[in-house]
PDB file of N, CA and C in Angstrom:
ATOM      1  N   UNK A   1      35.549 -12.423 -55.004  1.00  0.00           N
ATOM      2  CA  UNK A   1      35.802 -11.785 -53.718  1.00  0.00           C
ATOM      3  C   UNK A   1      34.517 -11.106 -53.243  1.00  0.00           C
ATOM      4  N   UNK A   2      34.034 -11.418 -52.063  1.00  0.00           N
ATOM      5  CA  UNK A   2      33.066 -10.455 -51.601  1.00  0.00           C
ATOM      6  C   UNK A   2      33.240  -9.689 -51.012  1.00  0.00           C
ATOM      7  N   UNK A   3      32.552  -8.558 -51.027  1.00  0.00           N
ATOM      8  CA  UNK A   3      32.485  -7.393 -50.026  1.00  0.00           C
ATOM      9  C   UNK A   3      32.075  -7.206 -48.733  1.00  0.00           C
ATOM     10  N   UNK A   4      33.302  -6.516 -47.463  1.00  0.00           N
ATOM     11  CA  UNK A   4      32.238  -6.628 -46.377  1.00  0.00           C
ATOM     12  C   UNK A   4      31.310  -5.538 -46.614  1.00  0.00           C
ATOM     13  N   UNK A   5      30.307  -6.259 -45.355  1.00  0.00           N
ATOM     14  CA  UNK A   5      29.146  -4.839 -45.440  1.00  0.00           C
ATOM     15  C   UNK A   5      30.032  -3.603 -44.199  1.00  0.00           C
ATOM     16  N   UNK A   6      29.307  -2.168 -45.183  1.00  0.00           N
ATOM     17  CA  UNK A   6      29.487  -1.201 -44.553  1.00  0.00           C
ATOM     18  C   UNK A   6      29.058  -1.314 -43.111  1.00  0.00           C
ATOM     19  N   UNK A   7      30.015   0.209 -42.775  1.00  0.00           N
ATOM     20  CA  UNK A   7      29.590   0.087 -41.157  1.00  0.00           C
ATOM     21  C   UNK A   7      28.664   1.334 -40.973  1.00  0.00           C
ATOM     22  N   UNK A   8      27.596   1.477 -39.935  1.00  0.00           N
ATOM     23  CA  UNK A   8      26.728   2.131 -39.837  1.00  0.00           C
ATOM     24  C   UNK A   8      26.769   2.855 -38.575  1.00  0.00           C
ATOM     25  N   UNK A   9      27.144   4.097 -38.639  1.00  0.00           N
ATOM     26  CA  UNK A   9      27.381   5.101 -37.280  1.00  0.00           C
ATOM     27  C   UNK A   9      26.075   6.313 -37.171  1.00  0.00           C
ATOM     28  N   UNK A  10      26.022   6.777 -36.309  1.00  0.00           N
ATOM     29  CA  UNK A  10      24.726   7.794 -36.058  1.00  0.00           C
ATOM     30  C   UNK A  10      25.119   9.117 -34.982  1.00  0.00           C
ATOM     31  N   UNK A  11      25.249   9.832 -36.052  1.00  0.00           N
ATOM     32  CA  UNK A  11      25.463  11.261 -35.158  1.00  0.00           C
ATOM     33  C   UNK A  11      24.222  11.483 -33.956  1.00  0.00           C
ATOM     34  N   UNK A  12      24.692  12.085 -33.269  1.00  0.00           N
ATOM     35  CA  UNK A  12      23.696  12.553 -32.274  1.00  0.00           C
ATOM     36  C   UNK A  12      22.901  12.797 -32.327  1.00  0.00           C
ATOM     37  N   UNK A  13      22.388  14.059 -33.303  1.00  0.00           N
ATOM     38  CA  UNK A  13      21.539  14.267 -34.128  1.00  0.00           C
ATOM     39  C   UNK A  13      20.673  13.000 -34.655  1.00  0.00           C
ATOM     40  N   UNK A  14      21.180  12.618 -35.175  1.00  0.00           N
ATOM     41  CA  UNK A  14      19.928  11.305 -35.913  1.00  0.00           C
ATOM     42  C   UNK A  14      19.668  10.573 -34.735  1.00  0.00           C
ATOM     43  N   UNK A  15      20.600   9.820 -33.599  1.00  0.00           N
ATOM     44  CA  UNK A  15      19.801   9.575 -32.649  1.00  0.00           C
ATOM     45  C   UNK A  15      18.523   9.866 -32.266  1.00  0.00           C
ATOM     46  N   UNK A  16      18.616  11.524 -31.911  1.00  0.00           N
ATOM     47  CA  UNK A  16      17.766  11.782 -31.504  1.00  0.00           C
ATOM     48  C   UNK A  16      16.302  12.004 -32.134  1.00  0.00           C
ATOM     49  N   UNK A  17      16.539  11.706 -33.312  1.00  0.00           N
ATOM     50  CA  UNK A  17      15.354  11.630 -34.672  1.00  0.00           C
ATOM     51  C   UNK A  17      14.933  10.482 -34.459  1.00  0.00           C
ATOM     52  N   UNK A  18      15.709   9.596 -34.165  1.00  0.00           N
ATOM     53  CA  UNK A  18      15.628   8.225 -34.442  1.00  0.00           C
ATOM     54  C   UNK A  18      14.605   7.559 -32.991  1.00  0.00           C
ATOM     55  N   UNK A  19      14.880   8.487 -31.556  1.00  0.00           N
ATOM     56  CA  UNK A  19      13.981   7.862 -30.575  1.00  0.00           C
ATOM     57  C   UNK A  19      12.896   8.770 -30.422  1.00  0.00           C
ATOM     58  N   UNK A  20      12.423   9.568 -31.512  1.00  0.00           N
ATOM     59  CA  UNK A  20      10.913   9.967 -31.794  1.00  0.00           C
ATOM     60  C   UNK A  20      10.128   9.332 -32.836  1.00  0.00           C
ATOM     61  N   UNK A  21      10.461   8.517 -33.211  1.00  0.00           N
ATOM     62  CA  UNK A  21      10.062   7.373 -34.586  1.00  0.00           C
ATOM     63  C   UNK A  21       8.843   6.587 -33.709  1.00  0.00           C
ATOM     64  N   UNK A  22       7.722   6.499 -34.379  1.00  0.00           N
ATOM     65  CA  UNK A  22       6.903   5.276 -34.064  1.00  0.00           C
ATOM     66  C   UNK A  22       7.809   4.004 -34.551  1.00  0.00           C
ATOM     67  N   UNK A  23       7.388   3.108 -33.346  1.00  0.00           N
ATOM     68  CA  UNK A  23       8.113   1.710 -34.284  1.00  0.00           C
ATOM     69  C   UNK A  23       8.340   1.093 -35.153  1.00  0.00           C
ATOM     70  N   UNK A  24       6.696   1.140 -36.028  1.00  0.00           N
ATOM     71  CA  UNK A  24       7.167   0.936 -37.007  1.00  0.00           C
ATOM     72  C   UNK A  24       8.248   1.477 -37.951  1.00  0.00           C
ATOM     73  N   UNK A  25       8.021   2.600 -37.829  1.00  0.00           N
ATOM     74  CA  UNK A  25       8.235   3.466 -38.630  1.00  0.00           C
ATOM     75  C   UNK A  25      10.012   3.138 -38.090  1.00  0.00           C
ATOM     76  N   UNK A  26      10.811   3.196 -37.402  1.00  0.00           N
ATOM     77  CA  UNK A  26      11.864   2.667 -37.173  1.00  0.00           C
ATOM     78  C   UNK A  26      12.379   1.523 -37.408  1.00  0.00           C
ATOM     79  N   UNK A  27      11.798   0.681 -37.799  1.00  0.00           N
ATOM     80  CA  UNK A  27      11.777  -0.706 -38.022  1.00  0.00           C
ATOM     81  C   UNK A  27      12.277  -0.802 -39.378  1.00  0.00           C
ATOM     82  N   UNK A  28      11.374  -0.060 -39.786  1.00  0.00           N
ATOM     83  CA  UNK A  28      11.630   0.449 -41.782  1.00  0.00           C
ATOM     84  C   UNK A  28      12.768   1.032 -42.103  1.00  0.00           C
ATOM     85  N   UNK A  29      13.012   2.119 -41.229  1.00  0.00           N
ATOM     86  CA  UNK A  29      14.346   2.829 -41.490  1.00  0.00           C
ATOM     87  C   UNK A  29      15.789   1.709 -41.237  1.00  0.00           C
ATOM     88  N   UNK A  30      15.643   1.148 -40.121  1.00  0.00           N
ATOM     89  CA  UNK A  30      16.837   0.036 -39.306  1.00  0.00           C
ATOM     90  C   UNK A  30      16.953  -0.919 -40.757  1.00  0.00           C
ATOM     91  N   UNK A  31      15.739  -1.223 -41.391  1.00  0.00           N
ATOM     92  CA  UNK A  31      15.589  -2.390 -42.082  1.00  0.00           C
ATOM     93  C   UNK A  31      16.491  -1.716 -43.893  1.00  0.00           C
ATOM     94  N   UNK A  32      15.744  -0.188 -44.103  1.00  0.00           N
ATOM     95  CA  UNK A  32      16.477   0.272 -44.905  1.00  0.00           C
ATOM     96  C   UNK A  32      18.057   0.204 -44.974  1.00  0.00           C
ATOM     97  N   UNK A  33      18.234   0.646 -43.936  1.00  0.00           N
ATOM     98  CA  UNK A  33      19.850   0.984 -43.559  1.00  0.00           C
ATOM     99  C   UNK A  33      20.560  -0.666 -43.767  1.00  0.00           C
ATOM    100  N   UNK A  34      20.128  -1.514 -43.148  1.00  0.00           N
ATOM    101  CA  UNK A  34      20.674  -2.730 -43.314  1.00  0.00           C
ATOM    102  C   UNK A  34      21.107  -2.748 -44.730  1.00  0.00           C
ATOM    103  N   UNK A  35      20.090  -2.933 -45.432  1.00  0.00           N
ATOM    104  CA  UNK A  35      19.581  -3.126 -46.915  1.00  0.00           C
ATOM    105  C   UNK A  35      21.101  -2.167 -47.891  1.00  0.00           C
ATOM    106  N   UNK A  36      20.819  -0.840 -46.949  1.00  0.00           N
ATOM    107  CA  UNK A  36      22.084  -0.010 -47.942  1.00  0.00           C
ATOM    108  C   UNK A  36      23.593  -0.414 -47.330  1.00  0.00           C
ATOM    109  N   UNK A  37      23.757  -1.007 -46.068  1.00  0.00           N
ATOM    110  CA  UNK A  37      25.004  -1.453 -45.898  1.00  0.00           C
ATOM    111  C   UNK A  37      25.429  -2.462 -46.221  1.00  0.00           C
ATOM    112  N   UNK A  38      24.537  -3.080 -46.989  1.00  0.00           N
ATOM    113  CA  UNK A  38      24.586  -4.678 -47.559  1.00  0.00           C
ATOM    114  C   UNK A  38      25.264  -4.253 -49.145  1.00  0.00           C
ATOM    115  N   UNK A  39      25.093  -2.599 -49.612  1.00  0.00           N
ATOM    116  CA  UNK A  39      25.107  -2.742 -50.701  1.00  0.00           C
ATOM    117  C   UNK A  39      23.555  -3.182 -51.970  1.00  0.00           C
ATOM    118  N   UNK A  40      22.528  -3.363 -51.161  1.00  0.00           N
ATOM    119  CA  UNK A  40      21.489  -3.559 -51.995  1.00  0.00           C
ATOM    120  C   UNK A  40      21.134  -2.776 -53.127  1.00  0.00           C
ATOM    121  N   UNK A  41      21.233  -2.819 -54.448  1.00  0.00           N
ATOM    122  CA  UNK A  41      20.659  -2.195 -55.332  1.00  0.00           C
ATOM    123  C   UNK A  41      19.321  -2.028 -55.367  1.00  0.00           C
ATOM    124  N   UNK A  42      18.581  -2.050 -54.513  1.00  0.00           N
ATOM    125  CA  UNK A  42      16.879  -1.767 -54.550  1.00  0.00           C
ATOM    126  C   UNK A  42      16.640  -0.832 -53.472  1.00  0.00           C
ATOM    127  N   UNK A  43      17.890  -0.239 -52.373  1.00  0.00           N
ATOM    128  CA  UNK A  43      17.628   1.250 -52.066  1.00  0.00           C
ATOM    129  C   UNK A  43      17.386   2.699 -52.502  1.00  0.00           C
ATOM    130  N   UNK A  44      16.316   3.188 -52.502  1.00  0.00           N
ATOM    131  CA  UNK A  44      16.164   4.246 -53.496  1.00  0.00           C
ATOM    132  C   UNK A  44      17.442   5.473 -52.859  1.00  0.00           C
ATOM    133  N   UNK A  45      18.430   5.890 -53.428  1.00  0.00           N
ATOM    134  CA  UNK A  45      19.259   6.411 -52.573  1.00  0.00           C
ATOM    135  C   UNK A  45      19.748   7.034 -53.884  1.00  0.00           C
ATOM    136  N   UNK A  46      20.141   8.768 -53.302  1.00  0.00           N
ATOM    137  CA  UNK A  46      20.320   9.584 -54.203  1.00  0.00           C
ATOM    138  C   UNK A  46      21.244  10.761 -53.373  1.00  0.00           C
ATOM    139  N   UNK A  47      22.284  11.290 -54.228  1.00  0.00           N
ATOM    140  CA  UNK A  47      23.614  12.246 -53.443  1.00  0.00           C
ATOM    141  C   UNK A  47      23.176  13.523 -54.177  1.00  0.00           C
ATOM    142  N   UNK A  48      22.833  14.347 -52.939  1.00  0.00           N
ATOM    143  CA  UNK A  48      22.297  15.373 -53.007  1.00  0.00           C
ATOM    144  C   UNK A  48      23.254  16.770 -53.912  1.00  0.00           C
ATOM    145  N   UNK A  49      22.686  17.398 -54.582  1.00  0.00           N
ATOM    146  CA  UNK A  49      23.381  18.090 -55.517  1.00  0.00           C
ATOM    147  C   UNK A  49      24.239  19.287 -54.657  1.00  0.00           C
ATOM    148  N   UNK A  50      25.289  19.578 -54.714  1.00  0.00           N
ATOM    149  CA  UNK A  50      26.121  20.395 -54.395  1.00  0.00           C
ATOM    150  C   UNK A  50      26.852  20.395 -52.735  1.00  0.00           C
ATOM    151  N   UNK A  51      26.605  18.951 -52.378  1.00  0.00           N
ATOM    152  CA  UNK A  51      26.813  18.778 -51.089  1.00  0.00           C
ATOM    153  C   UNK A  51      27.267  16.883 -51.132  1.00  0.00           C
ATOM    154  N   UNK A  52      28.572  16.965 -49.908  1.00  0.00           N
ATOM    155  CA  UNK A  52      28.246  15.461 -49.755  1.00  0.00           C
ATOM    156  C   UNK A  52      27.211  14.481 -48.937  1.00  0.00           C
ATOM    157  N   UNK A  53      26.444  15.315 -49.270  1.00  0.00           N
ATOM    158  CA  UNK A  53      25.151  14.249 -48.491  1.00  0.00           C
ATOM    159  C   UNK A  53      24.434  13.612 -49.561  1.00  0.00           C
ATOM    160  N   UNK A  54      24.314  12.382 -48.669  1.00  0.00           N
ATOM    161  CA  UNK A  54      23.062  11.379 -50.012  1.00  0.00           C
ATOM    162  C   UNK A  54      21.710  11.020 -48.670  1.00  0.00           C
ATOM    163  N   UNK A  55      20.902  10.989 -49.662  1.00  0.00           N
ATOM    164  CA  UNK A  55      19.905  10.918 -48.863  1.00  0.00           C
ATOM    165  C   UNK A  55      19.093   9.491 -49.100  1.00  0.00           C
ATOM    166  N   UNK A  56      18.530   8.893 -48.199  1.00  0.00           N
ATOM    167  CA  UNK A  56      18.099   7.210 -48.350  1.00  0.00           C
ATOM    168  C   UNK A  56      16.473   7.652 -48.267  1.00  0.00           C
ATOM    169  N   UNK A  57      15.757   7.353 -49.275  1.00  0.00           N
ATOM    170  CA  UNK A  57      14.178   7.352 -49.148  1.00  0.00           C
ATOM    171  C   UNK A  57      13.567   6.025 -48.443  1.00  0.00           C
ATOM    172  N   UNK A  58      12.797   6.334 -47.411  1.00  0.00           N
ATOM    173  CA  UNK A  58      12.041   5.498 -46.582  1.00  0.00           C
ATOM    174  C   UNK A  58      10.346   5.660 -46.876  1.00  0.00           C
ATOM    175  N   UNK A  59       9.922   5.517 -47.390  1.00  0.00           N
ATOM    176  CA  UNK A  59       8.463   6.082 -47.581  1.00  0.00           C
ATOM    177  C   UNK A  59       8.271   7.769 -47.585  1.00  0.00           C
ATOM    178  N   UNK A  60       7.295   7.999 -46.414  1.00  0.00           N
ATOM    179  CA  UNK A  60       7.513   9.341 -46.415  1.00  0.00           C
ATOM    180  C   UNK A  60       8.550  10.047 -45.517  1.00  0.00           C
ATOM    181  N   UNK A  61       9.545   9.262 -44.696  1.00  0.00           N
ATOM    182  CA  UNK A  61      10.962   9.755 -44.275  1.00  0.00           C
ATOM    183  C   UNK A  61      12.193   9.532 -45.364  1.00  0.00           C
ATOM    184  N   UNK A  62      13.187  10.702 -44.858  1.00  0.00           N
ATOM    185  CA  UNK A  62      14.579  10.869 -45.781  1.00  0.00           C
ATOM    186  C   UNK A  62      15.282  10.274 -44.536  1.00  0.00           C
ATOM    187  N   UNK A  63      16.268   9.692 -44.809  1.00  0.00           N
ATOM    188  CA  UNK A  63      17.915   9.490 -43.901  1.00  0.00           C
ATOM    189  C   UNK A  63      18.502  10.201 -44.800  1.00  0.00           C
ATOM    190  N   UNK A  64      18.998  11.501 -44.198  1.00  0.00           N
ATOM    191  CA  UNK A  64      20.290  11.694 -44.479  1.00  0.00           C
ATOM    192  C   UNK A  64      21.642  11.561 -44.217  1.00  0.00           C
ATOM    193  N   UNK A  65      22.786  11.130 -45.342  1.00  0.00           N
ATOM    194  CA  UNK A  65      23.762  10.212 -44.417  1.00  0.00           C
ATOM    195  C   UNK A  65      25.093  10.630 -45.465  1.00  0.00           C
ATOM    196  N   UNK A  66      26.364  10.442 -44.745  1.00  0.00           N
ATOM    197  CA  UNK A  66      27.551  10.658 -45.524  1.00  0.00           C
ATOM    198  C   UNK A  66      28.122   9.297 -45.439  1.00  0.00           C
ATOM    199  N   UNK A  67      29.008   8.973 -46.477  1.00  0.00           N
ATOM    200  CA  UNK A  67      29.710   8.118 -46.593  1.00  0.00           C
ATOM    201  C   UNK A  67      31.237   8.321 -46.862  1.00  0.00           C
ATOM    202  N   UNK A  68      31.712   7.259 -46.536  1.00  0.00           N
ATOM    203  CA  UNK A  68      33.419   7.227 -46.826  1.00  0.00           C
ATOM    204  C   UNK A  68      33.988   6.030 -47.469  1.00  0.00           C
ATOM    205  N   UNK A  69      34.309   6.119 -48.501  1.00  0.00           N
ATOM    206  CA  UNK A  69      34.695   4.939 -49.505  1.00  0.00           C
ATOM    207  C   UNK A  69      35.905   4.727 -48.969  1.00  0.00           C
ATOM    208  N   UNK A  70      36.658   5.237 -48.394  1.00  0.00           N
ATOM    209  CA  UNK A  70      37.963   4.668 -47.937  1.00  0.00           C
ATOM    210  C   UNK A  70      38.022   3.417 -46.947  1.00  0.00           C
ATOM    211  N   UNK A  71      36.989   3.852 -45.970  1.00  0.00           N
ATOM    212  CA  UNK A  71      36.712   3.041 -44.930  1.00  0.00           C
ATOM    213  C   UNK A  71      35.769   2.232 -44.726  1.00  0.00           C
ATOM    214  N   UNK A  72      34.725   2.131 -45.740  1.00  0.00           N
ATOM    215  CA  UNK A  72      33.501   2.024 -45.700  1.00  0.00           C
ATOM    216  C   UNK A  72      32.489   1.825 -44.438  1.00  0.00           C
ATOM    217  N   UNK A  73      32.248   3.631 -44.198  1.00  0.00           N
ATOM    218  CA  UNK A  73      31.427   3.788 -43.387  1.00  0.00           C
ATOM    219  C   UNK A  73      30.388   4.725 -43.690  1.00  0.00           C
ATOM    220  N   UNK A  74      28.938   4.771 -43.673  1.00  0.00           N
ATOM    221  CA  UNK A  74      27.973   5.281 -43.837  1.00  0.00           C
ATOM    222  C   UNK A  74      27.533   5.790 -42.140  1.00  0.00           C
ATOM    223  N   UNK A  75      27.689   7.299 -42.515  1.00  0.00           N
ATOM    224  CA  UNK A  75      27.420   8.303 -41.267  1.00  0.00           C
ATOM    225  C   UNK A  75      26.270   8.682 -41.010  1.00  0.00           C
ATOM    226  N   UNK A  76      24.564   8.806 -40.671  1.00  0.00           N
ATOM    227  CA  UNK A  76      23.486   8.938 -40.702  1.00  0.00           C
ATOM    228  C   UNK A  76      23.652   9.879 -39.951  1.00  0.00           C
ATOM    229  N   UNK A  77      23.245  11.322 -40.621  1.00  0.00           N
ATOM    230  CA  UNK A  77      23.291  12.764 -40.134  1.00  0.00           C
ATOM    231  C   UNK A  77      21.756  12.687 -39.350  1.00  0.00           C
ATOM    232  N   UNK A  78      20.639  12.885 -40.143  1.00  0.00           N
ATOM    233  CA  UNK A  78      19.858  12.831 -39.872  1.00  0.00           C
ATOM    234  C   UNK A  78      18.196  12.402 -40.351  1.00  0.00           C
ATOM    235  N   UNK A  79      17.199  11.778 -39.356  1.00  0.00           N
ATOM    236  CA  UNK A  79      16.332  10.827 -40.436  1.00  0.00           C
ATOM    237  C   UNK A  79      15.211  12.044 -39.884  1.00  0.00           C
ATOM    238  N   UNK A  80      14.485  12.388 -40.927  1.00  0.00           N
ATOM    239  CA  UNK A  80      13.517  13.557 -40.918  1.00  0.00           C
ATOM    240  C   UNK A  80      11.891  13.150 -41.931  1.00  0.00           C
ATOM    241  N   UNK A  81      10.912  13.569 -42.034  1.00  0.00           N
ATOM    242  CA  UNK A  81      10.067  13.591 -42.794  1.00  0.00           C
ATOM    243  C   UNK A  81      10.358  14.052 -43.972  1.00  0.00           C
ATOM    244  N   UNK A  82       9.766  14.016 -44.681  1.00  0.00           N
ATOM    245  CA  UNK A  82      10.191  14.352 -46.203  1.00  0.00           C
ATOM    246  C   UNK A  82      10.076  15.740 -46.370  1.00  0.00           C
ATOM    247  N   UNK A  83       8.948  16.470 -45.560  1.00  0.00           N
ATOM    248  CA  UNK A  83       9.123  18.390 -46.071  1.00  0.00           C
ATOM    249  C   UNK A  83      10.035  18.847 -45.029  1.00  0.00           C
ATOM    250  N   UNK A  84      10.639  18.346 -44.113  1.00  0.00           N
ATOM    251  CA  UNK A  84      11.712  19.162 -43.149  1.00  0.00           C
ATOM    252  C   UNK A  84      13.099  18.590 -43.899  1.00  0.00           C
ATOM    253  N   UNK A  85      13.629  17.285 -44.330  1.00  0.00           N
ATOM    254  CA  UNK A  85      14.513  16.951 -45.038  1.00  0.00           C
ATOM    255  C   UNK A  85      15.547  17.706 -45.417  1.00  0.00           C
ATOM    256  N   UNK A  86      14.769  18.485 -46.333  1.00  0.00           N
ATOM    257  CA  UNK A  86      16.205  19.538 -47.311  1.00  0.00           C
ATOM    258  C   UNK A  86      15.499  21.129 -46.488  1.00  0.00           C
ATOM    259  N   UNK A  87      15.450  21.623 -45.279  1.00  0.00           N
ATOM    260  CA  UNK A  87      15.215  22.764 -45.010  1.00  0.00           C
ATOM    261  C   UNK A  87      16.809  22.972 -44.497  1.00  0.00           C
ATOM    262  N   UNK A  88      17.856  22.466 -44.464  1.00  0.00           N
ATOM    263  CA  UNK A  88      18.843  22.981 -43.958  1.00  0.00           C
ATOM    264  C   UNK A  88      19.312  23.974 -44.568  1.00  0.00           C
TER     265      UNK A  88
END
């Protein structure tokens, strides 16, 4: 049986992270995200300690994102540089 791929939603917030991105640099993230809704085991992706957020490493950007195993949907809070990331 295969799995479908997850679905990929974007809070407002990450939108708006998302249309200050150089292109490339968006390209990488779009291409990441694919990659983790596919289920790829070669996303470096790690659930942040004491919170349900997991965070997706892009080079030197984080996605931070929630998920829901019920439904399988991956929520992208927000995509940040790596030293603003965990200032919440």
């Amino acid at each position: 049986m295969t799995r479908r791929p997850w679905r990929v939603d974007y809070v407002r917030r990450a939108e708006r992270d998302m249309r200050r991105l150089d292109p490339p640099v968006l390209r990488r993230v779009f291409a990441a995200l694919d990659r983790l809704a596919a289920d790829d085991p070669s996303v470096d992706v790690l659930k942040l300690r004491g919170q349900e957020t997991w965070r997706l490493r892009v080079g030197d950007w984080r996605i931070l994102f929630e998920r829901d195993e019920a439904i399988q949907v991956i929520s992208v809070m927000r995509v940040l540089p790596r030293g603003r990331a965990y200032d919440r």
